[in-house]
C-alpha atoms as a PDB file:
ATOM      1  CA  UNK A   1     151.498 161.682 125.983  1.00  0.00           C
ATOM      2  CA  UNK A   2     149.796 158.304 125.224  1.00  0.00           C
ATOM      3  CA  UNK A   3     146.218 157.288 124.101  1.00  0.00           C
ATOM      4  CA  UNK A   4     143.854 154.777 126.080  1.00  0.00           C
ATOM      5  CA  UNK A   5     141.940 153.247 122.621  1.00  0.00           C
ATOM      6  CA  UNK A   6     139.078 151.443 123.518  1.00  0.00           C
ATOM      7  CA  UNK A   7     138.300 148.026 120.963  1.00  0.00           C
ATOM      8  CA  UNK A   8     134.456 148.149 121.466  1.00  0.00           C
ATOM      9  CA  UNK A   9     134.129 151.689 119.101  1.00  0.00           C
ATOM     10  CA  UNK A  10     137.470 153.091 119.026  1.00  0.00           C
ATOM     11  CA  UNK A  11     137.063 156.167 121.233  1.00  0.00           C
ATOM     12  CA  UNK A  12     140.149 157.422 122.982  1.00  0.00           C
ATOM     13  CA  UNK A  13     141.191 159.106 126.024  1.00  0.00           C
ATOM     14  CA  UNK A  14     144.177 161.129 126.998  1.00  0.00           C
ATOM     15  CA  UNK A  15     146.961 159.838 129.200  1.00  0.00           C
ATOM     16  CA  UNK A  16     149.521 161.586 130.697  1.00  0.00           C
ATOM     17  CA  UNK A  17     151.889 159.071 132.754  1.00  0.00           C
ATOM     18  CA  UNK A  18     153.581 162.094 134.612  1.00  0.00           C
ATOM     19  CA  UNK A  19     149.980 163.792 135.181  1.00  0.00           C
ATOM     20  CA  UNK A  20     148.230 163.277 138.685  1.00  0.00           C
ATOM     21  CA  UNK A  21     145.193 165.412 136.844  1.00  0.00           C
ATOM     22  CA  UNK A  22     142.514 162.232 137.093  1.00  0.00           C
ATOM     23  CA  UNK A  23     141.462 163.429 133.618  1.00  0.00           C
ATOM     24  CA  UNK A  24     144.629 162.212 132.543  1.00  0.00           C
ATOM     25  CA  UNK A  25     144.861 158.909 133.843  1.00  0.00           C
ATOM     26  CA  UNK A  26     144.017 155.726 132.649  1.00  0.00           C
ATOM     27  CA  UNK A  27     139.894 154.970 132.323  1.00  0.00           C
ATOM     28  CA  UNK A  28     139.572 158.633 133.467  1.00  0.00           C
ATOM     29  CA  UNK A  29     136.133 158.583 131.700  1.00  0.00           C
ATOM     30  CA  UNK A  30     137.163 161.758 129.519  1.00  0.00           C
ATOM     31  CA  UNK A  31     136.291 159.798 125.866  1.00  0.00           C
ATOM     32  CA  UNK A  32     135.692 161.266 122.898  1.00  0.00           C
ATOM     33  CA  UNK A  33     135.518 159.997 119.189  1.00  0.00           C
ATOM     34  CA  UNK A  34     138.166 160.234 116.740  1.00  0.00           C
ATOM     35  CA  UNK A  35     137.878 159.633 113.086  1.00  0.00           C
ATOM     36  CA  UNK A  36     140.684 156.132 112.148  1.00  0.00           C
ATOM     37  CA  UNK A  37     141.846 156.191 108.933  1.00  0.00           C
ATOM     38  CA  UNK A  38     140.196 153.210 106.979  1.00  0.00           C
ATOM     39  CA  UNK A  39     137.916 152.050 110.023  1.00  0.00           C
ATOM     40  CA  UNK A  40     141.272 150.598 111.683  1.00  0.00           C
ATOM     41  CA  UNK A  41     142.498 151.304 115.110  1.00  0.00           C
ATOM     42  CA  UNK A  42     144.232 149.287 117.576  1.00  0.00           C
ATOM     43  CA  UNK A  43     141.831 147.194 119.281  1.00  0.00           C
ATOM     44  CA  UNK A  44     141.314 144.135 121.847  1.00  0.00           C
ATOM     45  CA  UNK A  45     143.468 141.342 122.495  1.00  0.00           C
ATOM     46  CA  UNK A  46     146.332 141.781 119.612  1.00  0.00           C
ATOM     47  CA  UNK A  47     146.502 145.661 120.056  1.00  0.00           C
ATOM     48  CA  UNK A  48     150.181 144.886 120.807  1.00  0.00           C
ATOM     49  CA  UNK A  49     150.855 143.665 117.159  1.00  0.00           C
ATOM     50  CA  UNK A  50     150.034 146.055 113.737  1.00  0.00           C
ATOM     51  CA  UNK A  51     147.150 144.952 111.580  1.00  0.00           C
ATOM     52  CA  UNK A  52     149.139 146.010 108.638  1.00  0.00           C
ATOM     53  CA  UNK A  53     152.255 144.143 109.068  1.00  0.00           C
ATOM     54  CA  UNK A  54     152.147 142.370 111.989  1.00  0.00           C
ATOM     55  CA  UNK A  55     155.393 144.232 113.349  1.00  0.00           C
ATOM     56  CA  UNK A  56     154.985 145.418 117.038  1.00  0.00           C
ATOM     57  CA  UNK A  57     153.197 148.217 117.631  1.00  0.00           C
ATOM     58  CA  UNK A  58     154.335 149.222 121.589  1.00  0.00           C
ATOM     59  CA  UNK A  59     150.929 149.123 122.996  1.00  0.00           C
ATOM     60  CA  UNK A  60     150.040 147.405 125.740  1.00  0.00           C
ATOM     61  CA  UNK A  61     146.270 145.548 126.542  1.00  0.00           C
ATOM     62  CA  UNK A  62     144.272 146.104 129.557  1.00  0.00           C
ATOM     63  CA  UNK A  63     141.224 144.630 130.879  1.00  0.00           C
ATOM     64  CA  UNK A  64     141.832 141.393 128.767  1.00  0.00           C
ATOM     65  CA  UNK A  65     141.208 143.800 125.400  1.00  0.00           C
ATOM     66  CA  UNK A  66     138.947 145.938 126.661  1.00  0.00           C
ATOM     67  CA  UNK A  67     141.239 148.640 125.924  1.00  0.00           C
ATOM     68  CA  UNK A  68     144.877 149.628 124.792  1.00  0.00           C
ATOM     69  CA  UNK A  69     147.269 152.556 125.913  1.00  0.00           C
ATOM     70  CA  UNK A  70     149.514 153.251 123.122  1.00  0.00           C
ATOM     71  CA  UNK A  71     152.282 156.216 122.744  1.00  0.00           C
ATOM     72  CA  UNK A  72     151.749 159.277 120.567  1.00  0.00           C
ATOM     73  CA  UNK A  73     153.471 161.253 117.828  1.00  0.00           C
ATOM     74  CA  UNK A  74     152.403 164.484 116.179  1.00  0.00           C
ATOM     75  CA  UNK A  75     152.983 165.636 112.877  1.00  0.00           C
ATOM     76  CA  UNK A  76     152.200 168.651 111.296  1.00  0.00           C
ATOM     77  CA  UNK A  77     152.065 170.256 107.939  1.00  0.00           C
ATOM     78  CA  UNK A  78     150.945 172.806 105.577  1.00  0.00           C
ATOM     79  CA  UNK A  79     147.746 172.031 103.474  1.00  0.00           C
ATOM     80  CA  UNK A  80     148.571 174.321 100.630  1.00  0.00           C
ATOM     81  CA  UNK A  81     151.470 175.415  99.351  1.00  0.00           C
ATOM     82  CA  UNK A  82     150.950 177.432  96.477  1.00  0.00           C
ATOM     83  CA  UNK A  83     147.989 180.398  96.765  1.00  0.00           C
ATOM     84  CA  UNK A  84     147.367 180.089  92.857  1.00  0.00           C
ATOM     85  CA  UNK A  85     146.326 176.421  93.559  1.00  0.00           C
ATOM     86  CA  UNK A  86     143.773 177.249  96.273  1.00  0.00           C
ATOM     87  CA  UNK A  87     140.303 175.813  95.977  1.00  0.00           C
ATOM     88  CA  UNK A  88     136.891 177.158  95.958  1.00  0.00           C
ATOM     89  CA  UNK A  89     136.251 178.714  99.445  1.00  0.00           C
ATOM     90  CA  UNK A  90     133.849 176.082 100.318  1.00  0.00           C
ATOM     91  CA  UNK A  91     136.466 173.389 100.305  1.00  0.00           C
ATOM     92  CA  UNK A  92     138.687 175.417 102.120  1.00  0.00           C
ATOM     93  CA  UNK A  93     136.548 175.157 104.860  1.00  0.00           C
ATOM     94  CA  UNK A  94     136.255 171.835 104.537  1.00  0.00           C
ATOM     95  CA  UNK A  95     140.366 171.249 104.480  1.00  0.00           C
ATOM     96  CA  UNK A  96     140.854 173.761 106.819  1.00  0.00           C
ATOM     97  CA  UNK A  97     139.916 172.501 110.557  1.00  0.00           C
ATOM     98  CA  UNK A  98     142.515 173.800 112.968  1.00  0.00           C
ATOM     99  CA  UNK A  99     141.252 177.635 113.626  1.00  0.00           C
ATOM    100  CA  UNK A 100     143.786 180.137 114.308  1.00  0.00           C
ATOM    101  CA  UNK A 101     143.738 183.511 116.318  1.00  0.00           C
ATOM    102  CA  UNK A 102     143.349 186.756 114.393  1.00  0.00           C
ATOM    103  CA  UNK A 103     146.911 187.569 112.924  1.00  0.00           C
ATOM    104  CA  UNK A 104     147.547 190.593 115.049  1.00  0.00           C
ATOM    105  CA  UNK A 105     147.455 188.376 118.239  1.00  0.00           C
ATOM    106  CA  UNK A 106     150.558 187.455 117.570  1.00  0.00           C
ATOM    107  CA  UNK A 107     152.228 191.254 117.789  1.00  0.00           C
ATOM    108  CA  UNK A 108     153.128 193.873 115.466  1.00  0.00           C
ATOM    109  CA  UNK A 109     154.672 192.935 112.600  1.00  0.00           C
ATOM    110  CA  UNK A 110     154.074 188.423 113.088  1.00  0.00           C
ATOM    111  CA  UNK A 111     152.231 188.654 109.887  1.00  0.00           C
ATOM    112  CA  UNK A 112     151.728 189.999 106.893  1.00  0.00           C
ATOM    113  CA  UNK A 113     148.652 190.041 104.803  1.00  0.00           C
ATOM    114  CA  UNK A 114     149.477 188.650 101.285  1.00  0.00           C
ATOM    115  CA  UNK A 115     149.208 191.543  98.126  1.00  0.00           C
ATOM    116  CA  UNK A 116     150.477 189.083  95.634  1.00  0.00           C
ATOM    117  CA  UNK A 117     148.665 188.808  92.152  1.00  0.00           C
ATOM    118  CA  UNK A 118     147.943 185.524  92.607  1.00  0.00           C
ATOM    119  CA  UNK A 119     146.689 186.165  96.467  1.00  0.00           C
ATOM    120  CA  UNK A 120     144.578 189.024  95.026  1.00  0.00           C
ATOM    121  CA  UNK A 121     143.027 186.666  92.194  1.00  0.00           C
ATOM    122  CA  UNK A 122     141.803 184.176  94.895  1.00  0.00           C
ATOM    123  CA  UNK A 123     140.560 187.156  96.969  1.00  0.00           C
ATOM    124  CA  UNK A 124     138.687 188.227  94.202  1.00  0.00           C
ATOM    125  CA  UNK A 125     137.471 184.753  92.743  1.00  0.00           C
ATOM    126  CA  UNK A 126     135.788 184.305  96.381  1.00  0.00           C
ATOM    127  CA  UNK A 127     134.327 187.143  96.572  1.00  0.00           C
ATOM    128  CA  UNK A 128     132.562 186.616  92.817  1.00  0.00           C
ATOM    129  CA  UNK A 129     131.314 183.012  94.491  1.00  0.00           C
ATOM    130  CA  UNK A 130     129.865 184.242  97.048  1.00  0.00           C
ATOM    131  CA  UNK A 131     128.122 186.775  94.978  1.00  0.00           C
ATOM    132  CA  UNK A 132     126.677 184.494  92.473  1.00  0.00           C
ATOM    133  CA  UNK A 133     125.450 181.997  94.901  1.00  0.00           C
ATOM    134  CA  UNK A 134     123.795 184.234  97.476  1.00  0.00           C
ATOM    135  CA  UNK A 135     121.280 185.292  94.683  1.00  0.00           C
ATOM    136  CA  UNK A 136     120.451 181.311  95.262  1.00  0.00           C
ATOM    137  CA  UNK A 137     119.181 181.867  98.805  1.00  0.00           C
ATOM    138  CA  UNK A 138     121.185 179.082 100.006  1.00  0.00           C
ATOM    139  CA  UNK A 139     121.338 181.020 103.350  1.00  0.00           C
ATOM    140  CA  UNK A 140     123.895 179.508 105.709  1.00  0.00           C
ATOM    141  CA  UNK A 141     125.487 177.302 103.953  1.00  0.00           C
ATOM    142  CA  UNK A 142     129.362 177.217 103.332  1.00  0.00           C
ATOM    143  CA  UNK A 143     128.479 179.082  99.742  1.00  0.00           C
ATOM    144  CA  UNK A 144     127.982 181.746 101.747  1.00  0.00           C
ATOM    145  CA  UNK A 145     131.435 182.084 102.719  1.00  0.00           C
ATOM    146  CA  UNK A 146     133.963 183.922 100.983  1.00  0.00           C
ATOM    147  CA  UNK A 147     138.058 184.273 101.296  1.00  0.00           C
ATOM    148  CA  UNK A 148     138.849 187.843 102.486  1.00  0.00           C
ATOM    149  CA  UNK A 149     142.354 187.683 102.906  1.00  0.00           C
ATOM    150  CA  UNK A 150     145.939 185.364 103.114  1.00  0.00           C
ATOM    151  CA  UNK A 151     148.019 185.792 105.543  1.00  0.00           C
ATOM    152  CA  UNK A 152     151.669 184.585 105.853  1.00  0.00           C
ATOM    153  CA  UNK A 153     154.192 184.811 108.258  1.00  0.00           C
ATOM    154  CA  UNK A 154     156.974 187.499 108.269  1.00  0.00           C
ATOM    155  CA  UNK A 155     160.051 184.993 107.935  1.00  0.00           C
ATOM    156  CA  UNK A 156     158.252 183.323 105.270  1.00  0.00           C
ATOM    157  CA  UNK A 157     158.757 185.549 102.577  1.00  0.00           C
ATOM    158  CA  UNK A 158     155.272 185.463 101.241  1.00  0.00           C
ATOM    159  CA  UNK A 159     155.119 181.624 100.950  1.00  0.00           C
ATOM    160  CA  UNK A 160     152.221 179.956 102.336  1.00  0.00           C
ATOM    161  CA  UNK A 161     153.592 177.229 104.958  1.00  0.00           C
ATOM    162  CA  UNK A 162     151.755 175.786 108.034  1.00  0.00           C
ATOM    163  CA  UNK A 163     152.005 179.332 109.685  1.00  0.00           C
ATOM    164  CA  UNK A 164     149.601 180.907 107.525  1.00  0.00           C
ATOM    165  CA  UNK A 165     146.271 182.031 108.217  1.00  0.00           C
ATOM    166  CA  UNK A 166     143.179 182.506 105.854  1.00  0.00           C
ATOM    167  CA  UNK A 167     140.224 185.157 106.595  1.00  0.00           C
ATOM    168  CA  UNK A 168     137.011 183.495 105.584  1.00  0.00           C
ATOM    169  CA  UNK A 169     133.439 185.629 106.252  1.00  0.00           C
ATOM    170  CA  UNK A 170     130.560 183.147 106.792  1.00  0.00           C
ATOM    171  CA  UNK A 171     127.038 184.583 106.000  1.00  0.00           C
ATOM    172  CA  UNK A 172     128.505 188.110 105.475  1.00  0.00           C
ATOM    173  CA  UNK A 173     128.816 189.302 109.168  1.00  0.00           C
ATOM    174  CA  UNK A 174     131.518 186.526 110.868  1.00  0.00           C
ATOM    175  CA  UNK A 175     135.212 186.548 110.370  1.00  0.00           C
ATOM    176  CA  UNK A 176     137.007 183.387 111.166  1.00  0.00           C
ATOM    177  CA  UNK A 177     140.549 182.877 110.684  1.00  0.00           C
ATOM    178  CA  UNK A 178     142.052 179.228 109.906  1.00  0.00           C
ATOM    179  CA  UNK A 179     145.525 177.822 109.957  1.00  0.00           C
ATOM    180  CA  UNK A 180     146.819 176.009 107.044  1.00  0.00           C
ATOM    181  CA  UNK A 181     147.874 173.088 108.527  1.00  0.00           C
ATOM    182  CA  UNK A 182     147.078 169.320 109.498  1.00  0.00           C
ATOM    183  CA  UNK A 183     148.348 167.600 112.854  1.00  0.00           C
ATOM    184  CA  UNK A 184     148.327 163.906 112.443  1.00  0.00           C
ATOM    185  CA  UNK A 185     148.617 162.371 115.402  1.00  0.00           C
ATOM    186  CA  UNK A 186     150.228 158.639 115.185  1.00  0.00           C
ATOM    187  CA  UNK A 187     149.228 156.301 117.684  1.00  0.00           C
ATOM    188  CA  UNK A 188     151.380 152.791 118.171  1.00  0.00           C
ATOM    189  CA  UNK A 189     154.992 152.530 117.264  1.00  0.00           C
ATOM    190  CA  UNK A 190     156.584 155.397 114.833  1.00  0.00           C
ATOM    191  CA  UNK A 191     155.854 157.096 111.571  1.00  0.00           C
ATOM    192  CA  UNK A 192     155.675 154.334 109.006  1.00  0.00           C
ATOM    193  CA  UNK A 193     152.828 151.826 108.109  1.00  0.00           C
ATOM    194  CA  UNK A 194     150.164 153.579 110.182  1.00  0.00           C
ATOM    195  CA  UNK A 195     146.683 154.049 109.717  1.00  0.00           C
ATOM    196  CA  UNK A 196     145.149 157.273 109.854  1.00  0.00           C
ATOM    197  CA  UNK A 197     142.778 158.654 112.459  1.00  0.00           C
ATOM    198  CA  UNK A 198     142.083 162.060 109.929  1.00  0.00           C
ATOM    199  CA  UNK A 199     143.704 163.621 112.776  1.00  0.00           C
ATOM    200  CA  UNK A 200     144.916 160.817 114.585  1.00  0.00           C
ATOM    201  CA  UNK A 201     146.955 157.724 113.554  1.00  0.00           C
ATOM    202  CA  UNK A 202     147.362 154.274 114.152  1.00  0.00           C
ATOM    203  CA  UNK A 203     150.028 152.368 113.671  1.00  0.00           C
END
């Protein structure tokens, strides 16, 4: 998979070299924004050669700058690692932006919902939150939202990893389930000296 970055506002497309899908290809029209770490993206002209250290990046220009193709890696880790160290539900929210299916999509026995003290505690801590700042009246805002459960996968022993999921209910009535993970994508030559697109990065 490979990225078409365009200089003018750093929008991307998707581009699949194997794909005859035209919403694959090269100025397919299919852009959408992405969020570059520190404003920086590959761009124009010297797209082939890092901003950060000059070194090459393995993109190549098109249009005379109008736009770069550059290859893609994905990484992808756990946000939290320790349930006694979670943050206020709001922030998990906030942290959290990959959603997940419910935990018993997965079949019988995939998951298990966490019983642990320190699981309980954060259960519990959520739920006083929420409590407290819906006699506020701040109506549909992410106070409104409370942790209802942790879940971790069954080969995991109980740890939190980037399989788990977390129950939040929003505004008392809507369950929605989030993985605890982050995909960085790295666009330009591998892994070190990138920049960040918060999801995306450039190298």
């Amino acid at each position: 998979m490979q990225v078409q970055v365009f200089a003018n506002d750093g929008t991307v497309t998707l581009v699949h070299p194997d794909s005859q899908d035209p919403s694959l290809t090269r100025d397919s029209g299919n852009v959408f924004r992405v969020r570059w770490a520190e404003g920086r993206y590959p761009a124009g002209r010297n797209c082939t050669v890092s901003p950060i250290d000059g070194a090459p990046t393995g993109c190549t220009t098109f249009d005379n700058g109008v736009s770069c193709v550059c290859n893609v890696a994905i990484d992808t880790l756990a946000v939290y690692n320790d349930v006694a160290d979670l943050p206020p539900t709001s922030l998990l929210e906030r942290t959290l932006t990959i959603g997940a299916p419910a935990p018993e999509a997965f079949g019988q026995g995939a998951y298990v919902r966490c019983m642990s003290a320190a699981c309980t505690a954060a259960v519990s801590s959520s739920a006083s939150s929420a409590g407290s700042s819906g006699s506020s009246g701040s109506s549909g805002s992410s106070a409104d939202a409370r942790l209802v459960a942790v879940y971790t996968h069954a080969s995991s022993a109980g740890a939190l990893d980037q399989r788990s999921i977390f129950a939040i209910l929003r505004n008392g009535t809507r369950l929605t389930y989030l993985a605890n993970k982050v995909s960085t994508v790295r666009v330009g030559r591998p892994m070190n000296a990138c920049m960040l697109i918060a999801s995306l990065i450039a190298c």
